[in-house]
N, C-alpha and C. Protein backbone atom coordinates (compact mmCIF):
# COMPACT_ATOMS: atom_id res chain seq x y z
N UNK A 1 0.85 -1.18 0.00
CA UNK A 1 0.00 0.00 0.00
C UNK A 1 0.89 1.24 0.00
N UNK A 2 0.61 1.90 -1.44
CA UNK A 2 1.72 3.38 -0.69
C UNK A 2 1.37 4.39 -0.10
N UNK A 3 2.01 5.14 0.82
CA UNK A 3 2.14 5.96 1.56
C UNK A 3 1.54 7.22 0.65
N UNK A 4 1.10 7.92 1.74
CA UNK A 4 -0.27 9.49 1.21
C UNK A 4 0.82 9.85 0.24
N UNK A 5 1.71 10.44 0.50
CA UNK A 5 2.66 12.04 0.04
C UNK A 5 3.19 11.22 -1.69
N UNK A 6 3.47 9.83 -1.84
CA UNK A 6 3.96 9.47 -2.82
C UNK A 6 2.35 9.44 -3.90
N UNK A 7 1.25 8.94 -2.75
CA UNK A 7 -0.13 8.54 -3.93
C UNK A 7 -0.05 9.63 -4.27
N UNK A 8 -0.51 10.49 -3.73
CA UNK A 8 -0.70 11.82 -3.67
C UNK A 8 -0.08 13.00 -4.85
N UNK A 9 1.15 12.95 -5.13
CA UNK A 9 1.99 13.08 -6.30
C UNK A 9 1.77 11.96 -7.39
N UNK A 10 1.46 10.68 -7.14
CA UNK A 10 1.02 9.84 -8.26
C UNK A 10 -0.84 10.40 -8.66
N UNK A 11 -1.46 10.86 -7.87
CA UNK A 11 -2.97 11.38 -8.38
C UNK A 11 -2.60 12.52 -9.24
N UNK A 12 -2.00 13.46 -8.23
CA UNK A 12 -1.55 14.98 -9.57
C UNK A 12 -0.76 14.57 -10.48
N UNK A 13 -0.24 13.85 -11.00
CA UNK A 13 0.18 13.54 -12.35
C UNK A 13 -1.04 12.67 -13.21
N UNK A 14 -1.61 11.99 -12.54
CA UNK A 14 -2.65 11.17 -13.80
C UNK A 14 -3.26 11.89 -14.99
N UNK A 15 -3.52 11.47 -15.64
CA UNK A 15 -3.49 11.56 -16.97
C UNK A 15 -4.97 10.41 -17.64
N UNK A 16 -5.23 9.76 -16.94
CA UNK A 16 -5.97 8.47 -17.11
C UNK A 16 -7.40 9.00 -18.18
N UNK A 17 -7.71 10.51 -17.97
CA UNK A 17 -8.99 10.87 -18.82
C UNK A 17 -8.45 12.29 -19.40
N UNK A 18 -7.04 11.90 -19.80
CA UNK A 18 -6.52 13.41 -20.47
C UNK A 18 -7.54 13.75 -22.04
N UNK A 19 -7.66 12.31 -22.59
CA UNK A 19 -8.79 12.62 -24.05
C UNK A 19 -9.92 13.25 -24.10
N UNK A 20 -10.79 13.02 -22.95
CA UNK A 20 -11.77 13.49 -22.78
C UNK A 20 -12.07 14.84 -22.32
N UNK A 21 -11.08 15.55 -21.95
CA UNK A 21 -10.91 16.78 -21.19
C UNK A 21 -10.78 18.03 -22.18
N UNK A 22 -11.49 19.08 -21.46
CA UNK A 22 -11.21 20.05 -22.24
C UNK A 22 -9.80 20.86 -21.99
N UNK A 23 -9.04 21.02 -21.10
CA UNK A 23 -7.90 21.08 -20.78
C UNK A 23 -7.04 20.19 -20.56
N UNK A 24 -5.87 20.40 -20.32
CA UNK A 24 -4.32 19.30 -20.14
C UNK A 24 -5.08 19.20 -18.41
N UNK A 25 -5.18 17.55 -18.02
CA UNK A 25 -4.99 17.20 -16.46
C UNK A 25 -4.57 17.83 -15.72
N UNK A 26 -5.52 18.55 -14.34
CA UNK A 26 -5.11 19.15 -13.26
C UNK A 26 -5.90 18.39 -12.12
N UNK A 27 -5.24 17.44 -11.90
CA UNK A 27 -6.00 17.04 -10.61
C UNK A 27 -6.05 17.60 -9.48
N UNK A 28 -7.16 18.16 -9.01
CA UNK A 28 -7.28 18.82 -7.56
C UNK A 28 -7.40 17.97 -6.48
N UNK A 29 -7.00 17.54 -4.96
CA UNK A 29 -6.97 17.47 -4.05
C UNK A 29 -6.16 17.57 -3.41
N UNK A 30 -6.97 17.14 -1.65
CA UNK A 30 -6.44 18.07 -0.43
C UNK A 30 -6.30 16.68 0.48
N UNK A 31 -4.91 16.26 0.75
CA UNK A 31 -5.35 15.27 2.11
C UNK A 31 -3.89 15.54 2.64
N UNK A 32 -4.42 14.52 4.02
CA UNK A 32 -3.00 14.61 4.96
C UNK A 32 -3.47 13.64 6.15
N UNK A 33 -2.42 12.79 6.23
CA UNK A 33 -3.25 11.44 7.17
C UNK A 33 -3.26 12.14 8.38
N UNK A 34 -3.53 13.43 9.02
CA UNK A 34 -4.77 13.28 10.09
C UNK A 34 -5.77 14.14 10.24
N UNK A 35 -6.19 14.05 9.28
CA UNK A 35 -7.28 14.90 8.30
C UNK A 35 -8.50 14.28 8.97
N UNK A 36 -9.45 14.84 9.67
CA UNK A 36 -10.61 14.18 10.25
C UNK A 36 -12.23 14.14 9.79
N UNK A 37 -12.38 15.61 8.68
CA UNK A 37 -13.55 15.36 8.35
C UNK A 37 -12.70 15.28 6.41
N UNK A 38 -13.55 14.97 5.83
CA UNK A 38 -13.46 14.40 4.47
C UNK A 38 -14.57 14.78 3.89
N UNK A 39 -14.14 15.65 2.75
CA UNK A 39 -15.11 15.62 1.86
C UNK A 39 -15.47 15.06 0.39
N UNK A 40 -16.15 14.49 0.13
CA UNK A 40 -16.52 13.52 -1.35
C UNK A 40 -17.32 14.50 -2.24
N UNK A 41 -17.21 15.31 -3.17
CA UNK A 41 -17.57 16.24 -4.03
C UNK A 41 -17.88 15.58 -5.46
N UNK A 42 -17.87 16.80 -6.24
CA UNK A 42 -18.34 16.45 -7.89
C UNK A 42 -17.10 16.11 -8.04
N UNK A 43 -16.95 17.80 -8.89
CA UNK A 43 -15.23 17.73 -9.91
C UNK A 43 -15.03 18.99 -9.53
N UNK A 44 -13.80 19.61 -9.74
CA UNK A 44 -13.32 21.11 -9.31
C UNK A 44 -14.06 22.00 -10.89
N UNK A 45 -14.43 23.06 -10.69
CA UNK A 45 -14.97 23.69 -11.72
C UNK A 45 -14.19 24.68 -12.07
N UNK A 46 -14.70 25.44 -13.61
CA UNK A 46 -13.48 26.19 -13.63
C UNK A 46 -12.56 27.28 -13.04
N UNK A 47 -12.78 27.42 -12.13
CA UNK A 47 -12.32 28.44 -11.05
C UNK A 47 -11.37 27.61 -10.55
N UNK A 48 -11.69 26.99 -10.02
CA UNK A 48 -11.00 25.62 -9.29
C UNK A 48 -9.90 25.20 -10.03
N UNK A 49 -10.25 24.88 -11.28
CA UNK A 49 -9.37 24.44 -12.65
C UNK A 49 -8.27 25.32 -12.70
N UNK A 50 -8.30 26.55 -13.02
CA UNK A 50 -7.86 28.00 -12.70
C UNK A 50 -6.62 28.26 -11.71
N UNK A 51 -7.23 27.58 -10.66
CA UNK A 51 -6.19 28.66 -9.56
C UNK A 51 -5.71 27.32 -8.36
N UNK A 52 -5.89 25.78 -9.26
CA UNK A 52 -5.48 24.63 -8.55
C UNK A 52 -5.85 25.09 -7.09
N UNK A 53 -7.27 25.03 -6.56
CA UNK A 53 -7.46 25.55 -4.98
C UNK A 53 -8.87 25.29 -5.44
N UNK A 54 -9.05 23.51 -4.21
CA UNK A 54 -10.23 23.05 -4.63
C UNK A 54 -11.43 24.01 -3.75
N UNK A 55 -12.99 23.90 -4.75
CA UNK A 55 -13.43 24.67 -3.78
C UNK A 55 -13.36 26.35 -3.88
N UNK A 56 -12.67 26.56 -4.72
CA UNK A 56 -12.02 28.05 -5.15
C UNK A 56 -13.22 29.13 -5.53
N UNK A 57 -14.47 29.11 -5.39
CA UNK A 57 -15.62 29.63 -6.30
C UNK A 57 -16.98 29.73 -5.12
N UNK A 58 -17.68 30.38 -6.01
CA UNK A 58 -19.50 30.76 -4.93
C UNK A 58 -19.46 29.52 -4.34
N UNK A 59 -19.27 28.47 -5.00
CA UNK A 59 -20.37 26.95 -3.96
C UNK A 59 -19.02 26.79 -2.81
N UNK A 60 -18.01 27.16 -2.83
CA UNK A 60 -16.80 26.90 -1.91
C UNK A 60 -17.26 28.22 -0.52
N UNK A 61 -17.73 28.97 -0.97
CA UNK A 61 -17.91 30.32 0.16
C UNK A 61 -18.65 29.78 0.94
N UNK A 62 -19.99 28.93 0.65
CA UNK A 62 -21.51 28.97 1.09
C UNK A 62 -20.88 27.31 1.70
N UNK A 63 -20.36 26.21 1.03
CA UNK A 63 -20.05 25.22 1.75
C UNK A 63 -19.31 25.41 2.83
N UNK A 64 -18.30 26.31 3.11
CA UNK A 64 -17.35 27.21 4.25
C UNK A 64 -18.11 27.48 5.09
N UNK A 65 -19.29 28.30 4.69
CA UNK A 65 -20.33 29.17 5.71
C UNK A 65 -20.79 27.94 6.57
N UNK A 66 -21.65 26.83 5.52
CA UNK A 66 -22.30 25.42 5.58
C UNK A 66 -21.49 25.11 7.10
N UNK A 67 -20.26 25.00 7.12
CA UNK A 67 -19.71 24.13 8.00
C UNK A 67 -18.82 24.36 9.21
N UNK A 68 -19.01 26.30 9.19
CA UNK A 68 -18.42 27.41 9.94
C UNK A 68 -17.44 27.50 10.11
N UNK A 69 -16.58 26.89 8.80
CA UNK A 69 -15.20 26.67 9.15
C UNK A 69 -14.23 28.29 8.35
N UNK A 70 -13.22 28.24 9.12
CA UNK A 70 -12.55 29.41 8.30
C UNK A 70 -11.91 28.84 7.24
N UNK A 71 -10.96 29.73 6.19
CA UNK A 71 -10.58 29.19 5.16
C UNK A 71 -8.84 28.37 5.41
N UNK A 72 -9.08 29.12 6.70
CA UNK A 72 -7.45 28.93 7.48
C UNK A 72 -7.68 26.86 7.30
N UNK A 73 -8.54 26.53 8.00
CA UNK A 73 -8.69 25.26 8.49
C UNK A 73 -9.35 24.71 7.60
N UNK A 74 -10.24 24.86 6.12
CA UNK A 74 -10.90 24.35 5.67
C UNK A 74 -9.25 23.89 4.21
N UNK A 75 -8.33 24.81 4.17
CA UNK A 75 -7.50 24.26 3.42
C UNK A 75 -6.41 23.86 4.16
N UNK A 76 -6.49 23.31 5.44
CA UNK A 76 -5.66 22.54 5.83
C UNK A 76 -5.70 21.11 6.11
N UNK A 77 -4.92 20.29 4.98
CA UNK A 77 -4.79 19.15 4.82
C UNK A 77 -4.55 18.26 5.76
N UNK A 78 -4.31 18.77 7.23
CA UNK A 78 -4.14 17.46 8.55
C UNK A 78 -5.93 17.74 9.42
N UNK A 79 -6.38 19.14 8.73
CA UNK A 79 -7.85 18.86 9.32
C UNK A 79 -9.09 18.62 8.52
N UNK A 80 -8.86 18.72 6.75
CA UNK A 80 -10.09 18.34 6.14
C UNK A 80 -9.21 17.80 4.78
N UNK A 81 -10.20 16.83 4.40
CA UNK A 81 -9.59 16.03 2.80
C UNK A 81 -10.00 16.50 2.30
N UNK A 82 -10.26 16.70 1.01
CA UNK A 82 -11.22 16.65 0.01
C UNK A 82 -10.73 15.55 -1.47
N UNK A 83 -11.62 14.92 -2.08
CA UNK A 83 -11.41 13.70 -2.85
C UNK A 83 -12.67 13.95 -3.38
N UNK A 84 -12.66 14.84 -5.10
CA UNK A 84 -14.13 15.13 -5.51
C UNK A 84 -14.04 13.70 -6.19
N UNK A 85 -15.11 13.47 -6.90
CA UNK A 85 -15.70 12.13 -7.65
C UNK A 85 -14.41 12.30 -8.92
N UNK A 86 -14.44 13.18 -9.39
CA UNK A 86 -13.68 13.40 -10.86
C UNK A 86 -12.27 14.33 -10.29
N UNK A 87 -11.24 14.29 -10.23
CA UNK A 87 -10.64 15.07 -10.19
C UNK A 87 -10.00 16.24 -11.03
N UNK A 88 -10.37 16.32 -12.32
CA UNK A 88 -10.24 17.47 -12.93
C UNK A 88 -11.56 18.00 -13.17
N UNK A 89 -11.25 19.52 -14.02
CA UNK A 89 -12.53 19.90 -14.48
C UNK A 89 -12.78 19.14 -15.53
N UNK A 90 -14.20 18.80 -15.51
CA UNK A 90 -15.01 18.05 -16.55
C UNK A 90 -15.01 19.01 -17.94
N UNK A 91 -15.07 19.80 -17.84
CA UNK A 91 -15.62 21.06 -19.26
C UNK A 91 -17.15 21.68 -19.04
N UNK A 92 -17.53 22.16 -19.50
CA UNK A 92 -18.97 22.76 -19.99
C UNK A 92 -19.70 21.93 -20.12
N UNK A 93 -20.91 22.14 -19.58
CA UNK A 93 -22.17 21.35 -20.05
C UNK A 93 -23.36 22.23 -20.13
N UNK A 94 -25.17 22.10 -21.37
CA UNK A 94 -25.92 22.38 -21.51
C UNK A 94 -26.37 23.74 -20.34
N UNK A 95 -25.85 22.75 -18.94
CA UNK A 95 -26.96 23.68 -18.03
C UNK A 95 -25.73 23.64 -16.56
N UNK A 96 -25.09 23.94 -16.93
CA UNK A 96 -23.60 23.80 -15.76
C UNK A 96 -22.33 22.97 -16.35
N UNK A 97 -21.06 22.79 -15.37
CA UNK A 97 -20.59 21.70 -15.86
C UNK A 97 -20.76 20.08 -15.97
N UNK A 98 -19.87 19.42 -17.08
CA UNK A 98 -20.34 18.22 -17.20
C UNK A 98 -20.39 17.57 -16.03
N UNK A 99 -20.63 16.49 -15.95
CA UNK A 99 -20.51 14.98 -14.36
C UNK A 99 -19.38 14.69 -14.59
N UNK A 100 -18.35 14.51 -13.23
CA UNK A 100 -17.32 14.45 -12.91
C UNK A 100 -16.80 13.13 -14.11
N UNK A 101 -15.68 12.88 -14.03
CA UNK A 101 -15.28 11.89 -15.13
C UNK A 101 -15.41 10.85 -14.43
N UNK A 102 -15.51 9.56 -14.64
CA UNK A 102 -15.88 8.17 -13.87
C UNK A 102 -14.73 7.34 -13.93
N UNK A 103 -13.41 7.54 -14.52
CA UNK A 103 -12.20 6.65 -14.39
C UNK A 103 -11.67 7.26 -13.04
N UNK A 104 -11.77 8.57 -12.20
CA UNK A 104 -10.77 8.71 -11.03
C UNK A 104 -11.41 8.01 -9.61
N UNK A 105 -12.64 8.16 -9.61
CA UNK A 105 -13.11 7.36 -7.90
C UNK A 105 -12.50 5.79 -8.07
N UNK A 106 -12.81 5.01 -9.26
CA UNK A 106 -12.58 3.43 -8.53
C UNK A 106 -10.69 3.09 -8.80
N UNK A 107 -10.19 4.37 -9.69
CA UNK A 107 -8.80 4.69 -9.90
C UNK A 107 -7.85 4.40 -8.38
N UNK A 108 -8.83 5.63 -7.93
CA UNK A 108 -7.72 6.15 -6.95
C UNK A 108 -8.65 6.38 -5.46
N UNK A 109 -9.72 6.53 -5.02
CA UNK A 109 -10.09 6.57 -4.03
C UNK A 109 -9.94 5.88 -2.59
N UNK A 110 -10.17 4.31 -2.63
CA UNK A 110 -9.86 3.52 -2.00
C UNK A 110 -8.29 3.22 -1.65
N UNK A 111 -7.41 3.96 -2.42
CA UNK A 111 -6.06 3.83 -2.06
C UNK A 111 -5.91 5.40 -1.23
N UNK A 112 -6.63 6.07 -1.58
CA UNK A 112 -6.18 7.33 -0.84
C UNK A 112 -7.48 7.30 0.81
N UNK A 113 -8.23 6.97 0.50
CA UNK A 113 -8.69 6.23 1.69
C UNK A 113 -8.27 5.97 2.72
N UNK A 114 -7.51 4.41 2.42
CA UNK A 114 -6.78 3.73 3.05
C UNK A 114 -5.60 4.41 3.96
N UNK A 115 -4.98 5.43 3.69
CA UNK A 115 -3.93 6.38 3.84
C UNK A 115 -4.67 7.90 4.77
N UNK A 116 -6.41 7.80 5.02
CA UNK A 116 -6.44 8.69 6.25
C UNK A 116 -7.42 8.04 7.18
N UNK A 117 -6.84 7.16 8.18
CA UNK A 117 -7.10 7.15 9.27
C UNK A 117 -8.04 7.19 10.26
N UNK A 118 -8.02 8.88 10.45
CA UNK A 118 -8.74 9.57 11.34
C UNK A 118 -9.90 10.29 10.75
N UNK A 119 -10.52 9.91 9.54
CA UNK A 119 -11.87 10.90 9.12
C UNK A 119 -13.19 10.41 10.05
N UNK A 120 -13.75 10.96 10.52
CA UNK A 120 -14.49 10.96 11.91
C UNK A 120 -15.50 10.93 11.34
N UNK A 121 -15.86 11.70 9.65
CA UNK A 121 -17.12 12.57 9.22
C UNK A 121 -16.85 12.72 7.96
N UNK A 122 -17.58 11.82 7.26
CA UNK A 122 -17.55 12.18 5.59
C UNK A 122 -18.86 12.93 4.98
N UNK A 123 -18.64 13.61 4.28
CA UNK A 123 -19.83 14.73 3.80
C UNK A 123 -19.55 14.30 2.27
N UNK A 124 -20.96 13.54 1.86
CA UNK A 124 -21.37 13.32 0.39
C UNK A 124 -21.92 14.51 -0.17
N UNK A 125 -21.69 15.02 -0.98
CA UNK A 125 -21.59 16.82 -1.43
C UNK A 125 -22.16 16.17 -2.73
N UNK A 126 -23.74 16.44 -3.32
CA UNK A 126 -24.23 16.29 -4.97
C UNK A 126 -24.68 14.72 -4.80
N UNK A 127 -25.02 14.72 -6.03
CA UNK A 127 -25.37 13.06 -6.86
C UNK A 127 -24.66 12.61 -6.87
N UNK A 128 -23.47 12.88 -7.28
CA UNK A 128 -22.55 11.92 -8.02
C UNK A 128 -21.65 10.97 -6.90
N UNK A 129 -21.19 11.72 -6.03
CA UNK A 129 -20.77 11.60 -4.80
C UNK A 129 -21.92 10.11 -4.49
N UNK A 130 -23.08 10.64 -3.33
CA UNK A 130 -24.30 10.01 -2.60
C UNK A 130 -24.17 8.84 -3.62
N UNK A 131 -24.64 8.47 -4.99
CA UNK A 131 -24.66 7.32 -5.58
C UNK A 131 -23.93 6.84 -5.61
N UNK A 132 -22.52 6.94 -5.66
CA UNK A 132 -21.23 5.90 -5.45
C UNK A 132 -20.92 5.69 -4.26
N UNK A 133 -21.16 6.37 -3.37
CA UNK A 133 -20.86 5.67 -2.30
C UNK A 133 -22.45 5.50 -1.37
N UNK A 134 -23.59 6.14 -0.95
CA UNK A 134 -24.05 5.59 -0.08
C UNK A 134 -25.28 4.70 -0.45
N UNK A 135 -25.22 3.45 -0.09
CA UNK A 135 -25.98 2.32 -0.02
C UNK A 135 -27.43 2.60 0.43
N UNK A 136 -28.23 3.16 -0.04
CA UNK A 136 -29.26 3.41 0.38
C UNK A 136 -30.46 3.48 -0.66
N UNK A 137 -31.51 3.47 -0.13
CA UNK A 137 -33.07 2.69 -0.81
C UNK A 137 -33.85 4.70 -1.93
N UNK A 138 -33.15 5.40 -1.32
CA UNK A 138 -33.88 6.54 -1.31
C UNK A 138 -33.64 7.50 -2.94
N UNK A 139 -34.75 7.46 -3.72
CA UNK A 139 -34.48 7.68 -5.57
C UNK A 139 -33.75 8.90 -5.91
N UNK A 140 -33.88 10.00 -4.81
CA UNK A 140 -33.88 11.20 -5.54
C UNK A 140 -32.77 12.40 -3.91
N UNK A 141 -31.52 12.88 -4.50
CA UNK A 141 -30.67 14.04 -3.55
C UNK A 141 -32.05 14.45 -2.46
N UNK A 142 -32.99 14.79 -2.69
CA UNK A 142 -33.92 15.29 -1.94
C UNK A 142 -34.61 14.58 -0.82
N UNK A 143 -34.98 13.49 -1.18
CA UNK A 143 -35.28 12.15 -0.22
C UNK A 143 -33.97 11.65 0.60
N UNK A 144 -33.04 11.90 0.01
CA UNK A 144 -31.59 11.54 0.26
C UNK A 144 -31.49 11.97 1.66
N UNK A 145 -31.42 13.54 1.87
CA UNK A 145 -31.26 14.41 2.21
C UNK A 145 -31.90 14.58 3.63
N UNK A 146 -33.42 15.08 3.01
CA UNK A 146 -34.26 14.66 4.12
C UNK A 146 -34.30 13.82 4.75
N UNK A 147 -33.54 12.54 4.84
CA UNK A 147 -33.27 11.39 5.67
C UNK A 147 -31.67 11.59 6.51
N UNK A 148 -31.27 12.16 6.73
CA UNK A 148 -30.17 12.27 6.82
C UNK A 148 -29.46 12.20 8.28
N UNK A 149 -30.67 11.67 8.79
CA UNK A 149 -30.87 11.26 10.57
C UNK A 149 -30.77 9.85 10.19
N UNK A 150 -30.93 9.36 9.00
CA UNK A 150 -30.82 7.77 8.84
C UNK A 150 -29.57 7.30 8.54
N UNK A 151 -28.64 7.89 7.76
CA UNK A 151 -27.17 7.73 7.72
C UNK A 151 -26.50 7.24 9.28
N UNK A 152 -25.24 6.50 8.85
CA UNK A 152 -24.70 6.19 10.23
C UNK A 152 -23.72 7.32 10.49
N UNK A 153 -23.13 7.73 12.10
CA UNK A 153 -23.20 8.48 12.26
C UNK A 153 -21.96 9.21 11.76
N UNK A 154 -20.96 9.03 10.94
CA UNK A 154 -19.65 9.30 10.11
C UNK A 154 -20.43 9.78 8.92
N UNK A 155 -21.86 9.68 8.54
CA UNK A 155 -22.24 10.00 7.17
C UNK A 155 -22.96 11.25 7.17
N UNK A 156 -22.86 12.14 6.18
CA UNK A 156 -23.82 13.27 6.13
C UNK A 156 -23.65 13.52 4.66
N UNK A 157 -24.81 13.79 4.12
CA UNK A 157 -25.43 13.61 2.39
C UNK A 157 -25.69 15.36 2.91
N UNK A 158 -25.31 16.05 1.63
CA UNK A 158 -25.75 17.32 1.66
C UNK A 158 -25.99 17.67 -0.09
N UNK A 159 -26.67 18.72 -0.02
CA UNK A 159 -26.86 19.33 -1.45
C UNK A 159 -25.64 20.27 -2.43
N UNK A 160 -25.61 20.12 -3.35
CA UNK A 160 -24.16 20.63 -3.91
C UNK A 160 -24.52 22.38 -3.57
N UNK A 161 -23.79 23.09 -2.72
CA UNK A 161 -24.28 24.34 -2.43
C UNK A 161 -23.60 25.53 -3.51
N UNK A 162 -24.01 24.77 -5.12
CA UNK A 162 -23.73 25.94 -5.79
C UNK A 162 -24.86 27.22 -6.01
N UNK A 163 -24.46 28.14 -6.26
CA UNK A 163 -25.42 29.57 -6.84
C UNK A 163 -26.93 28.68 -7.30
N UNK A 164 -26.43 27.42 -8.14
CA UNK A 164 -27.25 27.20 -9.51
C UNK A 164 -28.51 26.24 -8.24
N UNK A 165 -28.53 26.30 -7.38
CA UNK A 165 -29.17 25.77 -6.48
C UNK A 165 -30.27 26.67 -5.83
N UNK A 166 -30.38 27.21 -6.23
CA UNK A 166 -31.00 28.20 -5.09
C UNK A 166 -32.49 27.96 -4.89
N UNK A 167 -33.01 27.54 -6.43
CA UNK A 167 -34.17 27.22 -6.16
C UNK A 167 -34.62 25.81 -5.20
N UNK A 168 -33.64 25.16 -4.86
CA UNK A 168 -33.76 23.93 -4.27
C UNK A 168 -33.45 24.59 -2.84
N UNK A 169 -33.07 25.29 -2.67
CA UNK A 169 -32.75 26.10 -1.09
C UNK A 169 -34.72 26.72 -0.68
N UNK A 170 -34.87 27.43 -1.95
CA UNK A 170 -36.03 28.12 -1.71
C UNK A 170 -36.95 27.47 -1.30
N UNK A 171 -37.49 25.76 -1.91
CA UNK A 171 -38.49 24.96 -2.18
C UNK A 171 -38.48 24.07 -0.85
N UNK A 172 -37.24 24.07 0.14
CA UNK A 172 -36.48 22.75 1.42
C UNK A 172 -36.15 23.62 2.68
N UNK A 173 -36.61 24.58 2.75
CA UNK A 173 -36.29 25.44 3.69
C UNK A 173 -36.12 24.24 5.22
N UNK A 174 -36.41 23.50 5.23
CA UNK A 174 -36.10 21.99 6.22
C UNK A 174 -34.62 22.43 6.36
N UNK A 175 -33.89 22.09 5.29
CA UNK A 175 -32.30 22.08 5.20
C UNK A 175 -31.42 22.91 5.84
N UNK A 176 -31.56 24.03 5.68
CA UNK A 176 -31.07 25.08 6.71
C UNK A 176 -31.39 24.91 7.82
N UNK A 177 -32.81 24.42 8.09
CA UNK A 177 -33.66 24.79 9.25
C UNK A 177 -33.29 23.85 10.40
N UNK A 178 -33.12 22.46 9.70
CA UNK A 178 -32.70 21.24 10.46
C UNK A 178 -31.45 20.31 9.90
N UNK A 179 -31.29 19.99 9.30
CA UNK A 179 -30.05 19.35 8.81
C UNK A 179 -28.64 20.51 8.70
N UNK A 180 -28.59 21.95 8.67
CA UNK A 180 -27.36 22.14 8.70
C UNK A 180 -27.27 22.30 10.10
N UNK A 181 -27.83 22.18 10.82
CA UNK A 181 -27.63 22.55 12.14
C UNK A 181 -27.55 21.51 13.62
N UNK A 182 -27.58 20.46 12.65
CA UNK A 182 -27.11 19.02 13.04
C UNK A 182 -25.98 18.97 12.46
N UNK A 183 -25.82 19.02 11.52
CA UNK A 183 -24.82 18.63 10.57
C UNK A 183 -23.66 20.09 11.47
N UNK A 184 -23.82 20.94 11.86
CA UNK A 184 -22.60 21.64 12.62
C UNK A 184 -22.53 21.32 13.94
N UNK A 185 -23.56 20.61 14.58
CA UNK A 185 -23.45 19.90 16.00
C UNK A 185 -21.87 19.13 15.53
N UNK A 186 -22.74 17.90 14.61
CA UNK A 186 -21.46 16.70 14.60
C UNK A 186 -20.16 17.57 14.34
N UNK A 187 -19.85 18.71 13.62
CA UNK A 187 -18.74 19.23 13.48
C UNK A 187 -17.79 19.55 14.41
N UNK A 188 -18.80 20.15 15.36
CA UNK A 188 -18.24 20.15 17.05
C UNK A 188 -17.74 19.33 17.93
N UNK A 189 -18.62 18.56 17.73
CA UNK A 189 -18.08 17.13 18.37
C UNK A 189 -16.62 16.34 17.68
N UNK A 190 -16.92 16.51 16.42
CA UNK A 190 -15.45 16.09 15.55
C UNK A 190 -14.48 17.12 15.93
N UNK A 191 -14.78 18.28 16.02
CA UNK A 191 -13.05 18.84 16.40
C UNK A 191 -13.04 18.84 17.83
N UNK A 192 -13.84 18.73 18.90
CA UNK A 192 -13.69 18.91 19.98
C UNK A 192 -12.95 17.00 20.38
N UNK A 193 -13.06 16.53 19.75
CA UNK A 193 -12.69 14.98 20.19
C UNK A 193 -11.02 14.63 20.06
């Protein structure tokens, strides 16, 4: 099994979906084996793409706010991961960007996994995320969501908190109301432990 700092330099070099890309491979992520909460995302968008700083854009401010963390601690790699579904930018799509690319999660995830330890609290961030990893009966992010007292207690399913969301903020007022405010309990408890 290799060690974080070598995978880690073996992920930012991949190349594995350079054809499909609208740019040359920039893989974005953030880890450090004692990294305690973890986050499972889309793909870095073009901002992100941009300025290699996952998270770099509107849905990165409001997920920050989401989780009351400063930016000091939210880009520090011994207190949060991040491991989106796709690790580069996907390109453009119809109505946002495309869905993360599908060769980097079964690539590289489970080896970079393996290498942190201490994640106390994984946060499934979107679709793409929630369907690959959580095992559950429920059709639609929204049902997902609203259940989210049913997850075990390392799990929390949240909504992708981009701009392009808002109408799903407007329509769930629940979410703010009750799930982020659980969802910053457990946060407490994870750094206070």
């Amino acid at each position: 099994m290799p060690e974080l700092i070598p995978l880690l330099e073996a992920v930012r070099a991949c190349t594995l979906c350079a054809e499909y890309l609208p740019y040359a491979p920039k893989p974005i992520i953030q880890a450090g084996s004692k990294a305690r909460l973890l986050i499972v995302g889309q793909a870095p968008g073009i901002k992100a793409h941009q300025s290699g700083i996952p998270w770099d854009d509107a849905s990165g401010t409001r997920l920050r706010q989401w989780l009351q963390i400063s930016d000091a601690d939210f880009y520090n790699p011994d207190k949060v991961a991040i491991l989106p579904m796709g690790f580069c930018y996907p390109g453009k799509g119809r109505s946002g960007d495309l869905p993360p690319r599908k060769e980097c999660a079964p690539q590289w995830h489970q080896q970079l996994l393996d290498q942190l330890p201490h994640i106390g609290l994984t946060l499934y961030i979107g679709q793409y995320a929630q369907r690959y990893y959580l095992n559950d009966s429920y059709h639609t992010l929204t049902e997902r969501i609203q259940h989210w007292q049913d997850f075990p207690d390392g799990q929390f399913a949240l909504p992708h908190p981009s701009p392009r969301n808002q109408s799903w903020f407007k329509k769930n007022p629940w979410f703010e109301q009750q799930a982020l405010p659980a969802l910053q309990q457990k946060l407490n408890l994870l750094w206070q432990s």
